[in-house]
Protein backbone atom coordinates (compact mmCIF):
# COMPACT_ATOMS: atom_id res chain seq x y z
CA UNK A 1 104.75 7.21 23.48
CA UNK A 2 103.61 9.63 26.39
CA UNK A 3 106.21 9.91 28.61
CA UNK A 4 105.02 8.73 32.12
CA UNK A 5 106.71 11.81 33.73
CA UNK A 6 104.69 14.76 31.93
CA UNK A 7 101.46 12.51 33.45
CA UNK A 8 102.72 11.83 37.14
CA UNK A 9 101.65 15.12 38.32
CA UNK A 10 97.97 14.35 36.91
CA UNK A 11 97.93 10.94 38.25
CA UNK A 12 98.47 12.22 41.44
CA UNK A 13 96.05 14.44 41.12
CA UNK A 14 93.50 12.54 40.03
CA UNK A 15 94.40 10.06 43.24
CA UNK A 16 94.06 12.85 45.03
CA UNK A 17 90.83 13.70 43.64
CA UNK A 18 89.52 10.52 44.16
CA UNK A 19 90.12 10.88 47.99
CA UNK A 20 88.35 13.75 48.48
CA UNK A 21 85.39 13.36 46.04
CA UNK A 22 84.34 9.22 47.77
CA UNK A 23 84.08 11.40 50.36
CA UNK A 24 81.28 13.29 48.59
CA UNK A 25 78.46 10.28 49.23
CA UNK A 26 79.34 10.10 52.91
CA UNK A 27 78.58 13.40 53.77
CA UNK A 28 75.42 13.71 51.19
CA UNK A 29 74.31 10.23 53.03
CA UNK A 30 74.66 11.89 56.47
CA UNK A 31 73.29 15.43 55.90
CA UNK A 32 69.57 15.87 56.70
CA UNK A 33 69.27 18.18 53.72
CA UNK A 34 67.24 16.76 50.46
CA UNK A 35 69.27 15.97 47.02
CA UNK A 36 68.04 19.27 45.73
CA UNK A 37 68.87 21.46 49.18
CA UNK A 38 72.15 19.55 48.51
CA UNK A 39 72.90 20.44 44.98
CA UNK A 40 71.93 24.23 46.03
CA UNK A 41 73.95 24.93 48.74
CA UNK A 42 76.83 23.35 47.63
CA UNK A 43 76.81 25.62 44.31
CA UNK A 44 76.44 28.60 46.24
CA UNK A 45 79.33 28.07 48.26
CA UNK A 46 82.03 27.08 45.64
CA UNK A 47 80.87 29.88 43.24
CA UNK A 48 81.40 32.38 46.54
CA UNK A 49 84.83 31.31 45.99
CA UNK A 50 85.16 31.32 42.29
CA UNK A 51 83.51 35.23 42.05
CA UNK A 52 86.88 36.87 42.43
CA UNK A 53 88.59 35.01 39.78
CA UNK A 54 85.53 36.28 37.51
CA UNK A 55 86.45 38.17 34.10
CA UNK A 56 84.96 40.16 31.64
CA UNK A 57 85.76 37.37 28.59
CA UNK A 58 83.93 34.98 30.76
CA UNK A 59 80.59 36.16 29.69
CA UNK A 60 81.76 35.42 25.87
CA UNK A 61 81.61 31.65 26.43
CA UNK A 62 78.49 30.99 27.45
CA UNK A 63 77.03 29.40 24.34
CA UNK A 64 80.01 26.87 24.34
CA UNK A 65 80.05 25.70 27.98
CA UNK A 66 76.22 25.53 28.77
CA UNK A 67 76.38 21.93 28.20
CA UNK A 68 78.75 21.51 31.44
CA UNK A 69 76.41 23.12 33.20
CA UNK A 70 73.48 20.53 31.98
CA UNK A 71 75.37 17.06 31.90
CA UNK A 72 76.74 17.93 35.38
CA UNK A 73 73.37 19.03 37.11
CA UNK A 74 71.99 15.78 35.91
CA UNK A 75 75.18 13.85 37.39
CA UNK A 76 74.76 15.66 40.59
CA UNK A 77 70.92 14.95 40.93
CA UNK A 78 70.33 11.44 39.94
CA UNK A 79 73.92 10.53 42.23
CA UNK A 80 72.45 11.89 45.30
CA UNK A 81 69.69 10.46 44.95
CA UNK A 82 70.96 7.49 44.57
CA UNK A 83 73.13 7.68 47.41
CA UNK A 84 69.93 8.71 49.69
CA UNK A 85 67.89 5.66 48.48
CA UNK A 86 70.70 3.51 48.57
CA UNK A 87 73.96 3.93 50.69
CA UNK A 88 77.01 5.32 49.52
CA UNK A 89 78.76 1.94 47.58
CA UNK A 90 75.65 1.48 46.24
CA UNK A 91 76.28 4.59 43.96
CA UNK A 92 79.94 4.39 43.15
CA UNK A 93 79.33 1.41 42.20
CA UNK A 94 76.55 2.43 39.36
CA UNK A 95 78.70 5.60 38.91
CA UNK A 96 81.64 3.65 38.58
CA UNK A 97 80.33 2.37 34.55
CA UNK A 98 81.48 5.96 34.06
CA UNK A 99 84.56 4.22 32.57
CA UNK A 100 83.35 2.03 30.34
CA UNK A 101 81.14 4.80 28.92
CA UNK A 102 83.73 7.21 28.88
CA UNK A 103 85.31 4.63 26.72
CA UNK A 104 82.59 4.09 24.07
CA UNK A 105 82.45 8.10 24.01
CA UNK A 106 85.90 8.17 23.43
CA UNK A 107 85.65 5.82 20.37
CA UNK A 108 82.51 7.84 19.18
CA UNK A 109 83.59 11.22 19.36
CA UNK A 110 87.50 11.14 19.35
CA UNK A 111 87.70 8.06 17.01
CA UNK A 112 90.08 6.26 19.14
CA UNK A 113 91.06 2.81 18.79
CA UNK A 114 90.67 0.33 22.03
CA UNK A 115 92.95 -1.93 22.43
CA UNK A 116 92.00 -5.77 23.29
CA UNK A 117 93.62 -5.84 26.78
CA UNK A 118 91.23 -2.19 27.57
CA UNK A 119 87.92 -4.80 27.38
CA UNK A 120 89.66 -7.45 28.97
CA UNK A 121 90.30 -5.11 31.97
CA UNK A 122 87.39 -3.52 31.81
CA UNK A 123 85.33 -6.70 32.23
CA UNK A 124 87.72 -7.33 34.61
CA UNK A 125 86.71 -4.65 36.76
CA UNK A 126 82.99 -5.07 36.49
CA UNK A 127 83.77 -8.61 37.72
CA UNK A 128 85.41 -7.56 41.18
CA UNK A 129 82.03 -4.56 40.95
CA UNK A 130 80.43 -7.36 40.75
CA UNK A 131 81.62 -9.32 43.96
CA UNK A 132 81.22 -5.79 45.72
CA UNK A 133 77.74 -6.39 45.63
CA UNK A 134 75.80 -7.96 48.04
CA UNK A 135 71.82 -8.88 48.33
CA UNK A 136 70.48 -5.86 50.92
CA UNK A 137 71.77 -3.42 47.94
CA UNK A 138 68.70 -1.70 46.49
CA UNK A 139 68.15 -1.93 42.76
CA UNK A 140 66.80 1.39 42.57
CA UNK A 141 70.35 3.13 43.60
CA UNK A 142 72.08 0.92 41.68
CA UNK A 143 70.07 2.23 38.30
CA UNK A 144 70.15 5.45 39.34
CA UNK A 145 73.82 5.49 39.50
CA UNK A 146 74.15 3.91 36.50
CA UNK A 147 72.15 7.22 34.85
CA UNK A 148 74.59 9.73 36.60
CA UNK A 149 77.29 7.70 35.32
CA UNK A 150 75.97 8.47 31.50
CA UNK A 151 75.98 12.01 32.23
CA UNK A 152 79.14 12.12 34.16
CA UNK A 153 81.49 10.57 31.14
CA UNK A 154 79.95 13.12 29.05
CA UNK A 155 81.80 15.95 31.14
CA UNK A 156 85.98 14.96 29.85
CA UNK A 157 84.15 15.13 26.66
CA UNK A 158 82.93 18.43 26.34
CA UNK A 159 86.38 19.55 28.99
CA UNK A 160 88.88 18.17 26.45
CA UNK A 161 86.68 19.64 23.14
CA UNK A 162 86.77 23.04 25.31
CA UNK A 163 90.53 22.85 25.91
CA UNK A 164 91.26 26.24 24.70
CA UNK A 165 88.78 27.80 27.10
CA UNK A 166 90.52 28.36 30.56
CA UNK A 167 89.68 25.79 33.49
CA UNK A 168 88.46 28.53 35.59
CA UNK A 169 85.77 29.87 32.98
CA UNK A 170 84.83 25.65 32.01
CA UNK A 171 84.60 25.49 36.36
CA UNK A 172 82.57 28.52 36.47
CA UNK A 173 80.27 27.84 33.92
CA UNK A 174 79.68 23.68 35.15
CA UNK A 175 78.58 25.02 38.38
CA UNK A 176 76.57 28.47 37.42
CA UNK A 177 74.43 26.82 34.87
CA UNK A 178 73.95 23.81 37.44
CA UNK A 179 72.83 26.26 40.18
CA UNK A 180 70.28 27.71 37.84
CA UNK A 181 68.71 24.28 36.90
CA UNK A 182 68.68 23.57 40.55
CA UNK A 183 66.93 26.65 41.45
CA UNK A 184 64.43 25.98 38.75
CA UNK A 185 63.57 22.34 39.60
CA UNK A 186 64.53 21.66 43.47
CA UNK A 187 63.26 25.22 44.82
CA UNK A 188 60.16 24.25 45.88
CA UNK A 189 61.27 21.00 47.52
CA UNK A 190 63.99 23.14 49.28
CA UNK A 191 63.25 24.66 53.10
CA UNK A 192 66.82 24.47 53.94
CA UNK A 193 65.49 23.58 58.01
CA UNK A 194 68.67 21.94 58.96
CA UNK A 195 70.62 22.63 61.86
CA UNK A 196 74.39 23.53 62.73
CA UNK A 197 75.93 20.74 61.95
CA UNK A 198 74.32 19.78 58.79
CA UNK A 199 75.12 23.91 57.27
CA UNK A 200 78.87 22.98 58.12
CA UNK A 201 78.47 19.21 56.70
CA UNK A 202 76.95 21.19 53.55
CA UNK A 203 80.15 24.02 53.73
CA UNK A 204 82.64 20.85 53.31
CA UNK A 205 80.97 19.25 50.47
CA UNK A 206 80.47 22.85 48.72
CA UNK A 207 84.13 23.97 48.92
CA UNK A 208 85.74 20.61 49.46
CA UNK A 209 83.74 18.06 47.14
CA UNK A 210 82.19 20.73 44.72
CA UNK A 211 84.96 23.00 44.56
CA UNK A 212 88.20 21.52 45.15
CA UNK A 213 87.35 17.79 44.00
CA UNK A 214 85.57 18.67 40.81
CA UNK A 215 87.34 21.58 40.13
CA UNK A 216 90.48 19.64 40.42
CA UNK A 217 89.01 16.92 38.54
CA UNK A 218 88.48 19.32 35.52
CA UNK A 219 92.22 19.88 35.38
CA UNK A 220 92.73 15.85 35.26
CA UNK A 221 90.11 15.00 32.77
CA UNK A 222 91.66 18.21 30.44
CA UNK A 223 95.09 16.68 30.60
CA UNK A 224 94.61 12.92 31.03
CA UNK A 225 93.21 10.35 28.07
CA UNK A 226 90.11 9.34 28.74
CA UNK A 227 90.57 5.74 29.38
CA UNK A 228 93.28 6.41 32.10
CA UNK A 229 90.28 8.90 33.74
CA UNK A 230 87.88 6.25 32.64
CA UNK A 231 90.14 3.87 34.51
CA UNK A 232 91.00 5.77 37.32
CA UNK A 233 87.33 6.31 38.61
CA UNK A 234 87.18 2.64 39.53
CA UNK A 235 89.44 3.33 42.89
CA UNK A 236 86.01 5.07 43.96
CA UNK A 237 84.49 1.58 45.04
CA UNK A 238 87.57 0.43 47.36
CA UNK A 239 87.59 3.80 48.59
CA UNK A 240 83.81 4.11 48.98
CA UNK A 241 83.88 0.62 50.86
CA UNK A 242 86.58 2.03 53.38
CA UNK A 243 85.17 5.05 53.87
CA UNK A 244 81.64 3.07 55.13
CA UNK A 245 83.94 0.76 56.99
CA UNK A 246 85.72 3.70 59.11
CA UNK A 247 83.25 6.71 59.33
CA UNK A 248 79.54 4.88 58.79
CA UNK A 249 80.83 1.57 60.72
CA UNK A 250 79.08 -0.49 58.08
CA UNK A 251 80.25 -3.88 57.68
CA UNK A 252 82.71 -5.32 54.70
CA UNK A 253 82.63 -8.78 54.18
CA UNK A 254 85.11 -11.19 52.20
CA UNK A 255 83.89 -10.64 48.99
CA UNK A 256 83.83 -6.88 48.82
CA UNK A 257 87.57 -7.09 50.07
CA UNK A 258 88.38 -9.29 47.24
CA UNK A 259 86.39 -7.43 44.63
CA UNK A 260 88.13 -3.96 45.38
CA UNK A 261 91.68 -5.62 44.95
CA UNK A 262 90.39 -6.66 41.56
CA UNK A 263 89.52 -3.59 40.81
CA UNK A 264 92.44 -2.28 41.68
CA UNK A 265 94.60 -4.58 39.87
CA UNK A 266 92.89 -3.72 36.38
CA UNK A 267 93.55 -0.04 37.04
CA UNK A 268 96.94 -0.43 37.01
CA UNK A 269 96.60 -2.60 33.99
CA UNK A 270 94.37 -0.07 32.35
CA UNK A 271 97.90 2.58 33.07
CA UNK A 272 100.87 -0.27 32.19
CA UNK A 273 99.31 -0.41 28.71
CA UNK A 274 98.21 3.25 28.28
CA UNK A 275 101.64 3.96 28.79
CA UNK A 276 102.45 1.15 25.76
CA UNK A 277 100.30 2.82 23.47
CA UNK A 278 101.95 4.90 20.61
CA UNK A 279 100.27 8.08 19.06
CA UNK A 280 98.80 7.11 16.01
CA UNK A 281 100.33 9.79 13.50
């Protein structure tokens, strides 16, 4: 069995995480700047930060992280726009089948056994999605996120198969390939004609979503199973709906209230029996 205190640190982390990266669709919701003027920017400004912490044996890994690079560009793109189309829940809550995919990849590529109770909790969470939803949410965000979510379970996958590779290089690589695709697709939709505020709404989600969130997320998805990950992404809808409440002033009704608890309440089913689990030998 795991013991719960070698994970606390990570769980805590990836709560952590989870705070600062809901805050991600606010922010690309409110900025002026396009999904691809988005993606751009913020790439620029976390690998400003990551330059320094560049070295030579860097270079060498190239042909094994790549993939970061392409599964997380496609995350990025197809979650914005689904946030812009949409609003903000709208997204986590098509990103949010992340877990259940992360699952099924899991089982696929690691061989790992599911337990009953995980698809009993899972469901159980899709229900309480489910009441999050309401009839003015568009259809089109909704499907979109459900695409980034595809692409965004892929990324523990190729982190935990990449172990051995530091974080920093696995960081570096996720966002320089990214920025490349960007550049290649979004710049000739990009002008970048935004004014003060939106460059400093763009800073934040470069150093604080991009850099800090995801690069903190790495760490969690390295040392964390993926169904605890898997699990864990589901506080994004609660947090998501809050966030709307206090910053956007959008309205929650009853049933979203009742459908976060639920969701909720199967996370920390999803961690009581993840922590029951012995390591097949």
């Amino acid at each position: 069995m795991q013991n719960i205190a070698k994970l606390t640190p990570y769980l805590l982390l990836a709560i952590f995480c989870q705070l600062i990266l809901t805050l991600v669709p606010i922010g690309i919701k409110t900025v002026a700047a396009n999904i691809w003027e988005i993606g751009i920017a913020r790439l620029i400004f976390a690998l400003f930060f990551l330059l320094p912490f560049l070295r030579k044996s860097t270079l060498k890994n190239l042909k094994k992280l790549y993939l970061l690079g392409v599964f997380f560009s496609i995350h990025w793109a197809t979650y914005a726009h689904s946030v812009k189309v949409s609003n903000p829940s709208t997204a986590v809550i098509g990103l949010s089948f992340y877990g259940i995919i992360l699952l099924i990849y899991s089982r696929i590529f690691f061989k790992k056994p599911i337990p009953l109770p995980f698809y009993l909790l899972t469901l159980t969470a899709f229900y309480g999605t489910s009441l999050t939803i309401t009839e003015s949410i568009e259809l089109e965000g909704f499907i979109w996120g459900l695409v980034s979510s595809a692409f965004y379970a892929g990324l523990p996958i190729l982190n935990i198969k990449n172990s051995q590779i530091s974080a920093k290089d696995r960081v570096f690589y996720q966002f320089f390939i990214s920025l490349i695709i960007y550049i290649i697709f979004g710049s000739s939709f990009s002008s970048f004609n935004l004014t003060y505020t939106d460059w400093w709404i763009l800073l934040a989600l470069g150093v604080g979503g991009t850099l800090i969130g995801h690069g903190l997320w790495l760490k969690v998805t390295t040392h964390l199973p993926p169904v605890i990950t898997g699990g864990f992404y589901y506080l994004a809808i609660p947090l998501s709906l809050f966030y709307e409440f206090a910053i956007l002033h959008n309205e929650i009704i009853k049933s979203k209230i009742i459908g976060a608890l639920i969701i909720i309440f199967s996370n920390l089913g999803i961690l009581y029996f993840q922590n029951k689990i012995k390591p097949q030998t």
